[in-house]
Protein backbone atom coordinates (compact mmCIF):
# COMPACT_ATOMS: atom_id res chain seq x y z
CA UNK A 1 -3.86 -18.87 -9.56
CA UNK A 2 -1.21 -16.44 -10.82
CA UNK A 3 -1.86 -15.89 -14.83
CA UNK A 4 -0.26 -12.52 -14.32
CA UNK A 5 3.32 -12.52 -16.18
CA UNK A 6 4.31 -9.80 -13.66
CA UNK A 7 3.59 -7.70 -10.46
CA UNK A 8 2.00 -4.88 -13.36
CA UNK A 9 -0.64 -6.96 -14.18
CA UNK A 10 -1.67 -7.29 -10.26
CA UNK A 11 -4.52 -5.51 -9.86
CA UNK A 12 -3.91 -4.99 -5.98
CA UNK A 13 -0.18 -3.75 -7.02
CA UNK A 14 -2.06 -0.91 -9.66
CA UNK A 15 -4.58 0.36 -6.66
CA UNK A 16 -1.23 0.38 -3.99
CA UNK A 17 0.43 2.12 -6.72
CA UNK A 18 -2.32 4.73 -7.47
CA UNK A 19 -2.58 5.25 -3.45
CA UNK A 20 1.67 6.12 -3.25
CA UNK A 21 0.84 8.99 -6.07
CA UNK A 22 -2.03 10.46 -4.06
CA UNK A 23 0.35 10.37 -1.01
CA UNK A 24 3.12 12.21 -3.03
CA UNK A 25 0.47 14.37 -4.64
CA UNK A 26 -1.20 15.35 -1.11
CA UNK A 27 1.82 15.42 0.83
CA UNK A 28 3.60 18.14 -1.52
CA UNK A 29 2.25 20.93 0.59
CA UNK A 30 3.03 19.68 3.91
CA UNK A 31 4.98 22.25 5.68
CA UNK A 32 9.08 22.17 4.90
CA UNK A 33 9.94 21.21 8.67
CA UNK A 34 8.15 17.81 8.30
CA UNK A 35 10.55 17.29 4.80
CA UNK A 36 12.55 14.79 7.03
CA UNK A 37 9.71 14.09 9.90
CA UNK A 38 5.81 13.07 9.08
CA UNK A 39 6.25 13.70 4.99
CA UNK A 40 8.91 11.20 4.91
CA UNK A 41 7.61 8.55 6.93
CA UNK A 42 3.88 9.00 5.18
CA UNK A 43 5.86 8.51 1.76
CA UNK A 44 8.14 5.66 2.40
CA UNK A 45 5.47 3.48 4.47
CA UNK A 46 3.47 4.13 1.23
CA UNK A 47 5.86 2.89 -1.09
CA UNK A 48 6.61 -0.10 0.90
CA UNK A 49 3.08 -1.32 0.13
CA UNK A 50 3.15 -1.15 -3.68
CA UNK A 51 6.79 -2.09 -3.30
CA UNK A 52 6.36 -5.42 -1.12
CA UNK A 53 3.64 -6.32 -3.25
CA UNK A 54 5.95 -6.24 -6.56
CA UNK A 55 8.64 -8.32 -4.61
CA UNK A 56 6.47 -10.90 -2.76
CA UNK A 57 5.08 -11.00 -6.51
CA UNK A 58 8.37 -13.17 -7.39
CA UNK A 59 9.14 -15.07 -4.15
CA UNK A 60 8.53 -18.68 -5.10
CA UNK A 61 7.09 -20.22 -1.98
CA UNK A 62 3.73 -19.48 -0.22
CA UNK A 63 5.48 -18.66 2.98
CA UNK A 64 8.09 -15.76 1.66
CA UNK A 65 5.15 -14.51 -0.64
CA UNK A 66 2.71 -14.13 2.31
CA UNK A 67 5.47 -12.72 4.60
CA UNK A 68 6.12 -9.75 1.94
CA UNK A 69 1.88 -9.22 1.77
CA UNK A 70 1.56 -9.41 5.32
CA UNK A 71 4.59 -6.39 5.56
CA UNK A 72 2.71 -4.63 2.92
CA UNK A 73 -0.41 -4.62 5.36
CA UNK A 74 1.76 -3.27 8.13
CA UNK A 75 2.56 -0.62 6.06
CA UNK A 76 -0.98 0.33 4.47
CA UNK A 77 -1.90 0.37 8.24
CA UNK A 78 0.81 2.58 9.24
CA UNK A 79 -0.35 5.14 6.06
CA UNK A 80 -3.82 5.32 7.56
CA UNK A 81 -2.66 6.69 10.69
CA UNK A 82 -0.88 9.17 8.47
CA UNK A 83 -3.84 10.26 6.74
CA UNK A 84 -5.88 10.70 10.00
CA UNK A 85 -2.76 12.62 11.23
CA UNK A 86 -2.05 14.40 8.66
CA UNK A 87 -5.83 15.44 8.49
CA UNK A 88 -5.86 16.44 12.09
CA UNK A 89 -2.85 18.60 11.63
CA UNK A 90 -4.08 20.78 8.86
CA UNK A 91 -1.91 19.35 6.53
CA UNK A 92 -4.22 17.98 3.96
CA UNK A 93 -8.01 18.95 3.12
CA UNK A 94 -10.95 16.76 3.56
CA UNK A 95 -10.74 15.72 -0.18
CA UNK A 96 -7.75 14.45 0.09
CA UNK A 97 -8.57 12.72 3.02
CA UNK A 98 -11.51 11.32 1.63
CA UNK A 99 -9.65 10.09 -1.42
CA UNK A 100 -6.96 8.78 0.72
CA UNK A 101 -8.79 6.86 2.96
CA UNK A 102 -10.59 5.60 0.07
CA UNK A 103 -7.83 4.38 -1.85
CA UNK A 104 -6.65 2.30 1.39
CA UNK A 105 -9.34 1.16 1.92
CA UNK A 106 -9.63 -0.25 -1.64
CA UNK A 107 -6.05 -1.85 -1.18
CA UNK A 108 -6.55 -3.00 2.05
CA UNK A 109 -9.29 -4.97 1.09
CA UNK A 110 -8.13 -6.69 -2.53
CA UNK A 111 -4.81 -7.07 -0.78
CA UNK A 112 -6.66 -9.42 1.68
CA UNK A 113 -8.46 -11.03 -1.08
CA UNK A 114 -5.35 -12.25 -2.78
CA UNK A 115 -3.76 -13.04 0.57
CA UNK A 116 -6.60 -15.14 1.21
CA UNK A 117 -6.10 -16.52 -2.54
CA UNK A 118 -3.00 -17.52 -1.73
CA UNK A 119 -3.94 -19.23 1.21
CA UNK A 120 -6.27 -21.18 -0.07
CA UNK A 121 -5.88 -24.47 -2.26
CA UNK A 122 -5.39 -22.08 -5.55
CA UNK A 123 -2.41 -21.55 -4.95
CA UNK A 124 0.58 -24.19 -6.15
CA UNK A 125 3.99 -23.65 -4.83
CA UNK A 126 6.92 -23.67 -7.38
């Protein structure tokens, strides 16, 4: 199933990682008391998808790879309560809500697709 030589080439792992830089682009502005509160937490549970992706990428059996895929759908889960939050607080406009949710969306959903690629009989343990 994998022809990818790395996590780069992961098409799921490009769309997580263009969702973390709109996160860090529309979280800039939030204000300086939520540096260490809602900023931080919308940030690093944003990361955590692209980077659970990029190490489940390497794990050699079907079990560790869907465990780190499965934690990066925790965390793309946890982000979209951010965005909804973060919306309701003022703290981003509807634009970047709209291209938030978006992205997530998108990533949610080809995240799933190579779970379920995984799963299925495509996929030859090491």
């Amino acid at each position: 199933m994998e022809s990818s030589k790395n996590f780069f080439d992961l098409y799921v792992w490009k769309k997580a990682h263009e969702f973390v830089l709109c996160v860090y682009k529309s979280s800039q502005d939030f204000p300086d008391f939520e540096r260490f509160g809602l900023r931080s937490q919308f940030t690093r549970a944003a990361v955590s998808v692209a980077a659970n992706i990029a190490e489940g990428y390497k794990k050699l059996s079907k079990t560790d790879k869907l465990r780190f895929f499965n934690i990066s759908q925790g965390s793309l889960e946890e982000c979209k309560y951010y965005i909804l939050l973060s919306r309701d607080l003022g703290y981003i406009s509807d634009e970047d809500y709209s291209e938030l949710c978006s992205l997530a969306k998108e990533t949610s959903k080809l995240l799933l697709l190579y779970i379920q690629g995984i799963q299925s009989n495509n996929y030859q343990e090491a």
